[in-house]
Protein backbone atom coordinates (compact mmCIF):
# COMPACT_ATOMS: atom_id res chain seq x y z
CA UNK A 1 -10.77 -19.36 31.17
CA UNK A 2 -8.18 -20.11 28.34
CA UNK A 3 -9.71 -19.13 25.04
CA UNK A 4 -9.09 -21.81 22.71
CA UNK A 5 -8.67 -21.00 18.87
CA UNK A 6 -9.10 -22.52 15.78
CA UNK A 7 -6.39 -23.08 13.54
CA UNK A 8 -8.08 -20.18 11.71
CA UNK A 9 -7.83 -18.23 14.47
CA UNK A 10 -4.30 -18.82 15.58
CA UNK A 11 -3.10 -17.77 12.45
CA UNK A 12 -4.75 -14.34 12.40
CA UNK A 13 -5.32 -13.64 15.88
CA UNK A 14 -1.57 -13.03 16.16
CA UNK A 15 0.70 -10.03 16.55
CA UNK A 16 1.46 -8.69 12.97
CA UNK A 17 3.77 -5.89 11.42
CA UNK A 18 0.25 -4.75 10.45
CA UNK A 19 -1.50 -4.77 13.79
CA UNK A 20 1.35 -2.96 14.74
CA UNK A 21 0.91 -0.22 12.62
CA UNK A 22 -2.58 -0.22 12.96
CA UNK A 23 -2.44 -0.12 16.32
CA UNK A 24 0.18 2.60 16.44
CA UNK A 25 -1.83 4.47 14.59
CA UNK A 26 -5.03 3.93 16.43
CA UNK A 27 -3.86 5.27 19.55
CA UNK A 28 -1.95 8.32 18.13
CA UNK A 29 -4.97 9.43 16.17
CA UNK A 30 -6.79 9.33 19.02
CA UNK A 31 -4.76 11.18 21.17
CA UNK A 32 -4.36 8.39 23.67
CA UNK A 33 -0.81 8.15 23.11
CA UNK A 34 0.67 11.88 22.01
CA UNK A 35 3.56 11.30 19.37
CA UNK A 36 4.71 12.28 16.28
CA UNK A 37 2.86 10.04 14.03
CA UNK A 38 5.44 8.84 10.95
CA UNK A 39 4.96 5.59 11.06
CA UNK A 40 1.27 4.65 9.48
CA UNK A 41 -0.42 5.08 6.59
CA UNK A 42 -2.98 7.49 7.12
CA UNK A 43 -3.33 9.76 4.25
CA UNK A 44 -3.19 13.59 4.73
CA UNK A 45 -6.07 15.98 5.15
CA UNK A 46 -5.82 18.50 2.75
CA UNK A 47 -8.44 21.27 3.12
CA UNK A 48 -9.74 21.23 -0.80
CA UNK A 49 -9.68 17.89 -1.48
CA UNK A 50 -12.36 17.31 1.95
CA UNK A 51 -14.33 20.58 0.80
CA UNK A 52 -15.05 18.52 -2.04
CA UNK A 53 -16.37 15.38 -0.10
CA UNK A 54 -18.03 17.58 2.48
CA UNK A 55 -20.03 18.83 -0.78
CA UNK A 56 -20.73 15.57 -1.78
CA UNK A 57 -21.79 14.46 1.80
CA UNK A 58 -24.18 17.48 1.57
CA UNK A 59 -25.48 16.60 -1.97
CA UNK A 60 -26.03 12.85 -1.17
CA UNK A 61 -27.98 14.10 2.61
CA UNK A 62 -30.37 16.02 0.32
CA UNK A 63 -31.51 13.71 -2.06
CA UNK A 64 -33.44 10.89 -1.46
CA UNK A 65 -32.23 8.66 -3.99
CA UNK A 66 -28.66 9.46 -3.81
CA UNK A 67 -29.35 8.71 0.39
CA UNK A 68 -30.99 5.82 0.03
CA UNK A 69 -27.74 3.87 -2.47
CA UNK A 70 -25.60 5.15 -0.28
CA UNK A 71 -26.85 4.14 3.43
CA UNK A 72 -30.31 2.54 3.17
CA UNK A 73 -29.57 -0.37 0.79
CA UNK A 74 -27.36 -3.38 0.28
CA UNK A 75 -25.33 -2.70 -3.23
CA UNK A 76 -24.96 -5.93 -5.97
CA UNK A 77 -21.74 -8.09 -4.32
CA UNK A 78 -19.68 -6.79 -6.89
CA UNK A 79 -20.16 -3.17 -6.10
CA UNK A 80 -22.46 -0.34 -6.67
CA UNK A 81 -22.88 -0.61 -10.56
CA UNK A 82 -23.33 3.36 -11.40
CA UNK A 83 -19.84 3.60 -10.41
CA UNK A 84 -18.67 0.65 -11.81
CA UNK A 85 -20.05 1.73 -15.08
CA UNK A 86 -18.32 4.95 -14.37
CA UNK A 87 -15.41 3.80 -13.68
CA UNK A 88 -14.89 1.23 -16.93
CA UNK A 89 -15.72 4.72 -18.63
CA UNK A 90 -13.05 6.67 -17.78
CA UNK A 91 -10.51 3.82 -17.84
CA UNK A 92 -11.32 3.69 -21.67
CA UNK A 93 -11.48 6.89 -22.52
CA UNK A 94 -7.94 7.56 -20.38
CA UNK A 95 -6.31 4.91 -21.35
CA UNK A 96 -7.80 2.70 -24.01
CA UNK A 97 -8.56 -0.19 -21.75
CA UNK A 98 -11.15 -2.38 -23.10
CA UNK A 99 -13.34 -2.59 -19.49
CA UNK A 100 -16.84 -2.63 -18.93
CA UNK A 101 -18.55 -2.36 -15.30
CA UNK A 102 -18.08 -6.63 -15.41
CA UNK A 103 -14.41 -6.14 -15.23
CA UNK A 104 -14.89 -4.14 -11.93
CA UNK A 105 -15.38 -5.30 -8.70
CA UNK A 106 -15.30 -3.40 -5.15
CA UNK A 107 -13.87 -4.90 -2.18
CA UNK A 108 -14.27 -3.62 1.39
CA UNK A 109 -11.20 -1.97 1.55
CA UNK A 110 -7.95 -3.42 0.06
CA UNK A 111 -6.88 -5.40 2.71
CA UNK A 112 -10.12 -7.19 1.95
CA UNK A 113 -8.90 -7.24 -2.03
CA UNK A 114 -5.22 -8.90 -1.38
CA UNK A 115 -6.60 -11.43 0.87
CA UNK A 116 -9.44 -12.94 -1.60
CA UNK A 117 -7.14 -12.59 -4.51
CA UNK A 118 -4.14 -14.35 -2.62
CA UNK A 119 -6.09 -16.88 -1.26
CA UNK A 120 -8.25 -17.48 -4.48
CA UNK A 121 -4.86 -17.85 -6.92
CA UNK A 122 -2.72 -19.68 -4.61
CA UNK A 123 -1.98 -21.84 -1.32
CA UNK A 124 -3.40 -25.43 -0.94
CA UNK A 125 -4.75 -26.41 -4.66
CA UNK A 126 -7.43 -28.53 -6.00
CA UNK A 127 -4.71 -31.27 -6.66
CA UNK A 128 -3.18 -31.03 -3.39
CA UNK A 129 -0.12 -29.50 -4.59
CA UNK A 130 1.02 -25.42 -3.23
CA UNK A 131 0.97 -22.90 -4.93
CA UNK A 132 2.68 -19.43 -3.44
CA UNK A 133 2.52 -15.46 -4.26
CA UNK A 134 5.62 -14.34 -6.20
CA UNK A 135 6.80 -11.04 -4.46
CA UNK A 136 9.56 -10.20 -7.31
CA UNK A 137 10.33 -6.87 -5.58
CA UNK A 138 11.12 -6.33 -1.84
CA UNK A 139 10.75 -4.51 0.45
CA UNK A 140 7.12 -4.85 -0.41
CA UNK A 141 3.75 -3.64 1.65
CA UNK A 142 3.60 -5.07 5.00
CA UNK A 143 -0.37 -6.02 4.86
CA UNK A 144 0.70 -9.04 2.47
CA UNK A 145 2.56 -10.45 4.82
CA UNK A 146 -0.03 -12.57 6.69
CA UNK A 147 -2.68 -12.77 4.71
CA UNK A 148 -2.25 -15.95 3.52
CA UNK A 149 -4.47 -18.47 4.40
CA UNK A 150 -1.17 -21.20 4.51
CA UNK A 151 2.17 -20.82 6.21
CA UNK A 152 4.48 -20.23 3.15
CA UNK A 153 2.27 -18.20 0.67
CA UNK A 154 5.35 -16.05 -0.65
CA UNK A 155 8.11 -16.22 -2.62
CA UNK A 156 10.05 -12.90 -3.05
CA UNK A 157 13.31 -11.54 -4.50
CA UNK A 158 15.75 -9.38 -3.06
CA UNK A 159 16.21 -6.18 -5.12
CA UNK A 160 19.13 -4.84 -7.27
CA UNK A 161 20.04 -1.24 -6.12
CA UNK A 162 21.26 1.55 -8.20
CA UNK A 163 22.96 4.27 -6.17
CA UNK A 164 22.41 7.72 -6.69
CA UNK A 165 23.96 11.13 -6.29
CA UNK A 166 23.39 12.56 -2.87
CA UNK A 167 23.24 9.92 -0.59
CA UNK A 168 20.14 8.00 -2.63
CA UNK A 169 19.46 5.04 -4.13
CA UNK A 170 16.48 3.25 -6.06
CA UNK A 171 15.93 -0.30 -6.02
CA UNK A 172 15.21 -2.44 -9.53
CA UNK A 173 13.31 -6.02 -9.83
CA UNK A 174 16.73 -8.35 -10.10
CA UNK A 175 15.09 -10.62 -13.10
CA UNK A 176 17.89 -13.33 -11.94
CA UNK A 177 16.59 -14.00 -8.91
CA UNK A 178 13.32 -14.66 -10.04
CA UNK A 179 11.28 -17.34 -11.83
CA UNK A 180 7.82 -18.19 -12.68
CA UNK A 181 6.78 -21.42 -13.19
CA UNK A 182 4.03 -23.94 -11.52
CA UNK A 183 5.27 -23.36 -8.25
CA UNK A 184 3.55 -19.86 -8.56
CA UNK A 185 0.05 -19.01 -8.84
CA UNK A 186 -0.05 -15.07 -9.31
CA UNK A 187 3.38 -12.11 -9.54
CA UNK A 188 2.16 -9.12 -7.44
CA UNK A 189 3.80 -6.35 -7.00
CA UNK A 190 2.73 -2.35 -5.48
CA UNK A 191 3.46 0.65 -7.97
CA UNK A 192 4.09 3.12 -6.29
CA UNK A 193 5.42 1.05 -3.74
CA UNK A 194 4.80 1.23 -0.02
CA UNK A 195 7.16 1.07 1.76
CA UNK A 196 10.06 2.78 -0.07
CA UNK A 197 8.15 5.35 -3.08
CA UNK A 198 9.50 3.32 -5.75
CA UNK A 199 8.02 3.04 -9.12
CA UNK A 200 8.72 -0.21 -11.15
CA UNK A 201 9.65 0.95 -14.45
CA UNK A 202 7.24 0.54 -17.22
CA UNK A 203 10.03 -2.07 -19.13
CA UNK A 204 10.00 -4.12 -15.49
CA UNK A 205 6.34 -4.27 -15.96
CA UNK A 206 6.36 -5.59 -19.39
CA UNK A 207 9.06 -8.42 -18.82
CA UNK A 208 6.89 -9.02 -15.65
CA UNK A 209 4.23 -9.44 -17.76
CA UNK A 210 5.57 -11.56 -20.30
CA UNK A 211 6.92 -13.89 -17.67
CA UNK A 212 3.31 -14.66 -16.41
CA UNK A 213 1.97 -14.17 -19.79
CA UNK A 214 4.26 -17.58 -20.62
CA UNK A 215 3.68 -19.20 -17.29
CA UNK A 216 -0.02 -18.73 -17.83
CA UNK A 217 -0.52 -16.47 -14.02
CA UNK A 218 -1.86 -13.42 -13.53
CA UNK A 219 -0.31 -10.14 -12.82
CA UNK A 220 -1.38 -8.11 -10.08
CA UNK A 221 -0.45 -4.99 -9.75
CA UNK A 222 -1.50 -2.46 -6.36
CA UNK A 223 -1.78 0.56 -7.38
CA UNK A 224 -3.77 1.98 -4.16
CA UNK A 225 -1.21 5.07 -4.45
CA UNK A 226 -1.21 5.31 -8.35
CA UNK A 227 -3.00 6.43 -11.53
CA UNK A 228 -6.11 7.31 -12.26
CA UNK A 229 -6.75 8.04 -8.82
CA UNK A 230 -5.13 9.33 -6.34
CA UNK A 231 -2.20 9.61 -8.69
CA UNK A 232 0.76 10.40 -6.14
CA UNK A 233 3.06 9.23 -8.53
CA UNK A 234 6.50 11.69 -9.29
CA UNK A 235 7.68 10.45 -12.19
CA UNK A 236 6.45 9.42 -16.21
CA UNK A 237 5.08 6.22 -15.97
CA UNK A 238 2.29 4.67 -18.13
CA UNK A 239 -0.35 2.29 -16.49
CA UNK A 240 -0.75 -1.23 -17.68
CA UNK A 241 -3.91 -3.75 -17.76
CA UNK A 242 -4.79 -6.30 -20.24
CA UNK A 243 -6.99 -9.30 -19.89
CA UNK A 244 -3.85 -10.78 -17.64
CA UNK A 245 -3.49 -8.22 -15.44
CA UNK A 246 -5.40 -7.98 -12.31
CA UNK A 247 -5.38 -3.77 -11.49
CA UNK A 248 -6.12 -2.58 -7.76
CA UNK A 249 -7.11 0.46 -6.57
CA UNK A 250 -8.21 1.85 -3.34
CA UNK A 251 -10.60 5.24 -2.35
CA UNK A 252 -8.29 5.12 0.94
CA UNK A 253 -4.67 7.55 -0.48
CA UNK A 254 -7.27 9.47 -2.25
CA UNK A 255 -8.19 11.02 1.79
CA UNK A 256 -11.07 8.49 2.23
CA UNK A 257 -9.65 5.57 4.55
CA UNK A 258 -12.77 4.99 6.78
CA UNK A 259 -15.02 4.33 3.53
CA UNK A 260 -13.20 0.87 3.40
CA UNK A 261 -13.43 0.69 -0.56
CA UNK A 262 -11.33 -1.11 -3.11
CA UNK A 263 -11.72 -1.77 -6.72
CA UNK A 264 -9.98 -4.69 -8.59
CA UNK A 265 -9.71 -4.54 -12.93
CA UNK A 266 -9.41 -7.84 -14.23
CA UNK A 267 -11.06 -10.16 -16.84
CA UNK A 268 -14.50 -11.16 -16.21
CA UNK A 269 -13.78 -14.65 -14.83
CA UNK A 270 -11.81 -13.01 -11.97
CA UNK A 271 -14.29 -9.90 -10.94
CA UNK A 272 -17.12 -13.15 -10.83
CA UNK A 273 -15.17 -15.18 -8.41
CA UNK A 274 -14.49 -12.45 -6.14
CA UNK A 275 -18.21 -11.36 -6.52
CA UNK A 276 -19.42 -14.52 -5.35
CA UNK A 277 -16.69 -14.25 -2.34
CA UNK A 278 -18.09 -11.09 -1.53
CA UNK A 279 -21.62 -12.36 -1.83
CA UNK A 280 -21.13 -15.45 0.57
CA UNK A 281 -18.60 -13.77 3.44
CA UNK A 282 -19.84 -10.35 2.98
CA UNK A 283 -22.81 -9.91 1.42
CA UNK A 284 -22.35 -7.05 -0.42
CA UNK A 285 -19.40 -4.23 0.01
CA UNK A 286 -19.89 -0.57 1.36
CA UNK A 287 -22.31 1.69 -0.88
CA UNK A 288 -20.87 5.18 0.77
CA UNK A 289 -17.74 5.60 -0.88
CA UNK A 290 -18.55 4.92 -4.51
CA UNK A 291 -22.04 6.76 -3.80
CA UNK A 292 -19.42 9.63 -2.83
CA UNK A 293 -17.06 9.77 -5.73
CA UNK A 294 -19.20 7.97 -8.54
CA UNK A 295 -20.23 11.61 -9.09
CA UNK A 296 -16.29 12.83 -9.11
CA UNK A 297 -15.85 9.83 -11.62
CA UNK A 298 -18.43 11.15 -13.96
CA UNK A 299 -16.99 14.39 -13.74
CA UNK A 300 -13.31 13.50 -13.88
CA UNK A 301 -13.32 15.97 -10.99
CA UNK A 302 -11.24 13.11 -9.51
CA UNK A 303 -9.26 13.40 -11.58
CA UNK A 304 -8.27 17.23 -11.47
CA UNK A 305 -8.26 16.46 -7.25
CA UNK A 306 -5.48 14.10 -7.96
CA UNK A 307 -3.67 15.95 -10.62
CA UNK A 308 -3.67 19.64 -8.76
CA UNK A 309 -3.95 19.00 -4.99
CA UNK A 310 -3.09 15.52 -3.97
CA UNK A 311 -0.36 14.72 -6.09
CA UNK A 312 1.80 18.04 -5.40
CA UNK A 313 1.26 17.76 -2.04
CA UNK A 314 3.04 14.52 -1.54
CA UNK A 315 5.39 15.28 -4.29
CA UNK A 316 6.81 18.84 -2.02
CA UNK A 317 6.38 17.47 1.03
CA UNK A 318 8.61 14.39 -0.64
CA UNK A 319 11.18 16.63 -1.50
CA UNK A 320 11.15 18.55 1.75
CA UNK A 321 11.15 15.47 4.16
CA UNK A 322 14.56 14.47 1.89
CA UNK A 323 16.33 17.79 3.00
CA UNK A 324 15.21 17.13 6.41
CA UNK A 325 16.45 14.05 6.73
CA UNK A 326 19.71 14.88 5.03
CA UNK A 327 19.79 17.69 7.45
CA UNK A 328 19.66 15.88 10.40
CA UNK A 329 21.48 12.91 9.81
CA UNK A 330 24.70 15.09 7.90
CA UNK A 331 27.88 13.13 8.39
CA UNK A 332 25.66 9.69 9.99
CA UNK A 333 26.35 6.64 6.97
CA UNK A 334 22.99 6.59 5.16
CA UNK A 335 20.79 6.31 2.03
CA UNK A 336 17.19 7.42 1.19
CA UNK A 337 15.42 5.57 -1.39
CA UNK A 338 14.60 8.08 -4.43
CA UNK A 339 10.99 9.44 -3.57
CA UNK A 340 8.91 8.34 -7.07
CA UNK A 341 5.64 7.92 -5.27
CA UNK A 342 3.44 7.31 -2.69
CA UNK A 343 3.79 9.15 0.67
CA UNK A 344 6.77 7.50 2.52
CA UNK A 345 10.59 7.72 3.13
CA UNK A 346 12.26 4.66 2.97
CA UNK A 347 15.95 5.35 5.18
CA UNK A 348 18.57 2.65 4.77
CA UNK A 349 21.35 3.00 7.44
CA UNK A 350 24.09 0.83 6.57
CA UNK A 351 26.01 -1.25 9.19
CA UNK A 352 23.68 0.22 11.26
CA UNK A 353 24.97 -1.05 15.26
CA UNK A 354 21.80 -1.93 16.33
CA UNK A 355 18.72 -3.43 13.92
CA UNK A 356 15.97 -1.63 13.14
CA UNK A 357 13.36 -3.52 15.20
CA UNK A 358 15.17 -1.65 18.26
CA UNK A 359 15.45 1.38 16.33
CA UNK A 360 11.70 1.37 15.91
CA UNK A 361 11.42 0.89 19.73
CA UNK A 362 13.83 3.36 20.90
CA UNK A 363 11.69 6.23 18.73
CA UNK A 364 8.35 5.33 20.06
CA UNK A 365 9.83 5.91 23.63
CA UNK A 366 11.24 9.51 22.32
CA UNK A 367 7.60 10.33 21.05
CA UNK A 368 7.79 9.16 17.29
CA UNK A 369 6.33 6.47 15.73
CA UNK A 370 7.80 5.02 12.64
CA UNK A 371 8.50 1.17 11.28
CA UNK A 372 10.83 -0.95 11.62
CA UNK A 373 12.01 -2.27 8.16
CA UNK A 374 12.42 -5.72 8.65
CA UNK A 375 8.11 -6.40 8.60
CA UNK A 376 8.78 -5.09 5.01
CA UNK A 377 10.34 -8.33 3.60
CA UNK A 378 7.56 -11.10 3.62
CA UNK A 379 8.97 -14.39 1.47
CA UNK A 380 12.84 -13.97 2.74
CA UNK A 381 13.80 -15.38 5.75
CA UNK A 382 15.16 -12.66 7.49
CA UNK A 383 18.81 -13.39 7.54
CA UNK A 384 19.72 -10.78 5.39
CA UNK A 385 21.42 -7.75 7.03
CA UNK A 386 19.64 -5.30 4.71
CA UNK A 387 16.45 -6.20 5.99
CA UNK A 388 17.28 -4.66 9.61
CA UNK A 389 19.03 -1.65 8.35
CA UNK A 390 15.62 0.18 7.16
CA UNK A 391 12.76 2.25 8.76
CA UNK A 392 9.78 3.61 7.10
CA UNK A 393 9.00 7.09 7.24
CA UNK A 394 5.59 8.75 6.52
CA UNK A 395 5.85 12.43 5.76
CA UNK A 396 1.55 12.57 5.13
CA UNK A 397 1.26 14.42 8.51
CA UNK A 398 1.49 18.40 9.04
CA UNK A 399 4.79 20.04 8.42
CA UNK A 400 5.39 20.92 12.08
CA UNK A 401 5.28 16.94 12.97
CA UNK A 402 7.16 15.38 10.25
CA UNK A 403 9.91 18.15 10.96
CA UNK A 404 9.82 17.63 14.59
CA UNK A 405 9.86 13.94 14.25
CA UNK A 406 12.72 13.47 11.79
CA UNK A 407 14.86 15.75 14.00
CA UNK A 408 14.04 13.18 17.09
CA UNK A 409 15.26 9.92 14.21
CA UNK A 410 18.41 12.06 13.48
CA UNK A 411 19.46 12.69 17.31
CA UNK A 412 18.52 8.82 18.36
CA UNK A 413 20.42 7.40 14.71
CA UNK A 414 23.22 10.09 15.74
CA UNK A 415 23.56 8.29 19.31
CA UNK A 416 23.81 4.87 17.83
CA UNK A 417 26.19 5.64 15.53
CA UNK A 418 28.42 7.65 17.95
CA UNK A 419 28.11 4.41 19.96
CA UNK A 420 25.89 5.93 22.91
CA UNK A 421 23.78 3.19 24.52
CA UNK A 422 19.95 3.72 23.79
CA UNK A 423 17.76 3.88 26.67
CA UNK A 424 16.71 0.37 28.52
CA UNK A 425 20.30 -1.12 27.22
CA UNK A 426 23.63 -1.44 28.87
């Protein structure tokens, strides 16, 4: 029998860049496909950042109270409030911000956030006019991609690049190319950005901000790799919220994926509408991951996790996976986007012979598993060559794998250079 979907489902019952990835990733975590995993997002598993959460597992198993918040009751929609409370807390004492716990929400996960904001801010409208997401920098994260509830829910830019000694490069928002005006219902953009570890300066940010100040949108900003928490940001960059900014952040980079937990900042208005989302398609969000770190955030112990484990981590093995990659692709046309953030290389290979899509195919049958660029570009149509000239490379794993693995990308991006035919084409 012929299953026969809803529009609703047609639309997200479809293959995705991000059920790719996902499903990459399922089976290679696994173990039901062995390969050199540098293609998802999976954080890494540093021993003293989980000591910490094993402790807190422990603490929460042997009290009764903090058991029973986390597992045996349903939390307010808009999040547990302890940590909520905790959370405005150190946001004003860090940075100023004038939060309380109603400018906090939780989400289940920020897959869950993007969607509900997206859909909330723009698509069909009350008038019957469209409103779309501005992208104003890509490459951009490949989850946005499809999460709008309308064909058409991006508009993006393509970048300006600035190239850099040594074979690198770092891409800037081209303010040309982009405008805000009624067509638009909300500017997002990631900082640090997956997939390419750049940072949007803090002067893109404010003329960003001014733009959708004047156009009367709001300003998201992702910052599921950034500050407070977990911080893998490399260079001196200052956070930025006011009443039009709506600030994300996830519990998943900080090593806690399978807790599903993210946390939107944003004027009361906005944390009330997603509250009453969350309250009518959810019920309520996940009380085990702010029951785990509402205790760090009261602490600032998540803070000093960030600051002296996570961040340096990411920031040597960023450094390292550069070398590496130089290495093994010495005398092969190619530029690697400057490392500010997050925990990816982003590899451009110019007038590359065959696109990246292939690239990405011809890897996964030599045992590693990266992505193909071109998912990275949601809002453009595709037909520029840049888009098929990129892969994404995660350097999160163990040493041993991302080393093995971007030896295996240099020897198959040798081949297609040197004009050898990759295996399956003649």
């Amino acid at each position: 029998m012929t299953l026969d979907l809803s529009v609703f489902g047609r639309r997200y019952a479809r293959s995705t860049g991000i059920l790719e990835l996902m499903d990459d990733l399922g089976h290679a975590m696994s173990g039901d496909h062995p390969a050199l995993m540098l293609g998802g997002g999976n954080p890494g598993r540093l021993a003293e950042v989980e000591a910490v959460f094993r402790r807190r597992l422990l603490e929460i198993a042997d009290d009764a109270g903090e058991f029973g918040a986390a597992f045996a009751n349903y939390a307010h929609p808009a999040g547990a409030i302890r940590m909520r409370e905790a959370l405005a807390e150190l946001l004003r004492s860090e940075y100023g911000w004038p939060v309380e716990a109603a400018n906090i929400a939780l989400t289940a996960g920020g897959q869950s956030c993007f969607y509900f904001l997206f859909n909330m801010l723009a698509g069909e409208m009350p008038d019957g006019g469209q409103r779309r997401i501005l992208l104003p920098l890509t490459p951009e994260y490949v989850g946005y991609a499809d999460l709008g509830m309308t064909e058409q829910m991006f508009a993006a830019a393509r970048p300006a690049f600035e190239e850099l000694p040594g074979d690198m490069f770092k891409y800037h928002v081209d303010f040309e190319r982009i405008t805000v005006d009624g067509s638009i219902g909300a500017v997002c953009v990631s900082r640090p950005t997956n997939p390419t570890g750049n940072v949007v300066t803090d002067d893109e940010v404010s003329h960003l901000d001014r733009l959708c100040r004047a156009a009367g949108v709001p300003l998201i900003i992702d910052c599921a790799y950034g500050a407070p928490f977990p911080g893998i940001v490399f260079v001196d960059v200052k956070p930025h919220w006011n009443d039009n900014v709506i600030y994300c952040l996830s519990l998943s980079k900080l090593g806690l994926p399978g807790v599903r937990t993210g946390i939107v900042v944003a004027r009361a208005e906005i944390v009330e509408a997603l509250t009453q989302l969350t309250a009518t398609l959810q019920l309520a969000v996940g009380s085990v991951g702010p029951q785990l770190v509402g205790a760090l955030i009261r602490s600032r112990e998540i803070l000093t996790l960030s600051r002296d484990f996570i961040m340096p981590y990411y920031r040597n093995r960023g450094a390292a996976c550069v070398a590496w990659l130089h290495e093994a692709l010495d005398g092969v046309p190619h530029r690697i986007h400057q490392p500010e953030g997050a925990i990816f290389l982003w590899l451009w290979l110019p007038d590359c012979p065959v696109p990246s899509e292939r690239l990405y195919q011809a890897l996964k049958g030599a045992g590693v598993l990266v992505m193909s660029g071109h998912h990275f570009f949601p809002g453009l149509d595709g037909s520029w060559p840049h888009c098929h000239e990129c892969l994404r490379i995660s350097f999160a794993m163990e040493e041993s794998v991302v080393r093995d693995g971007v030896a295996i990308i240099g020897r198959v991006v040798r081949s297609v250079y040197d004009g050898i035919a990759l295996e399956g084409e003649t």
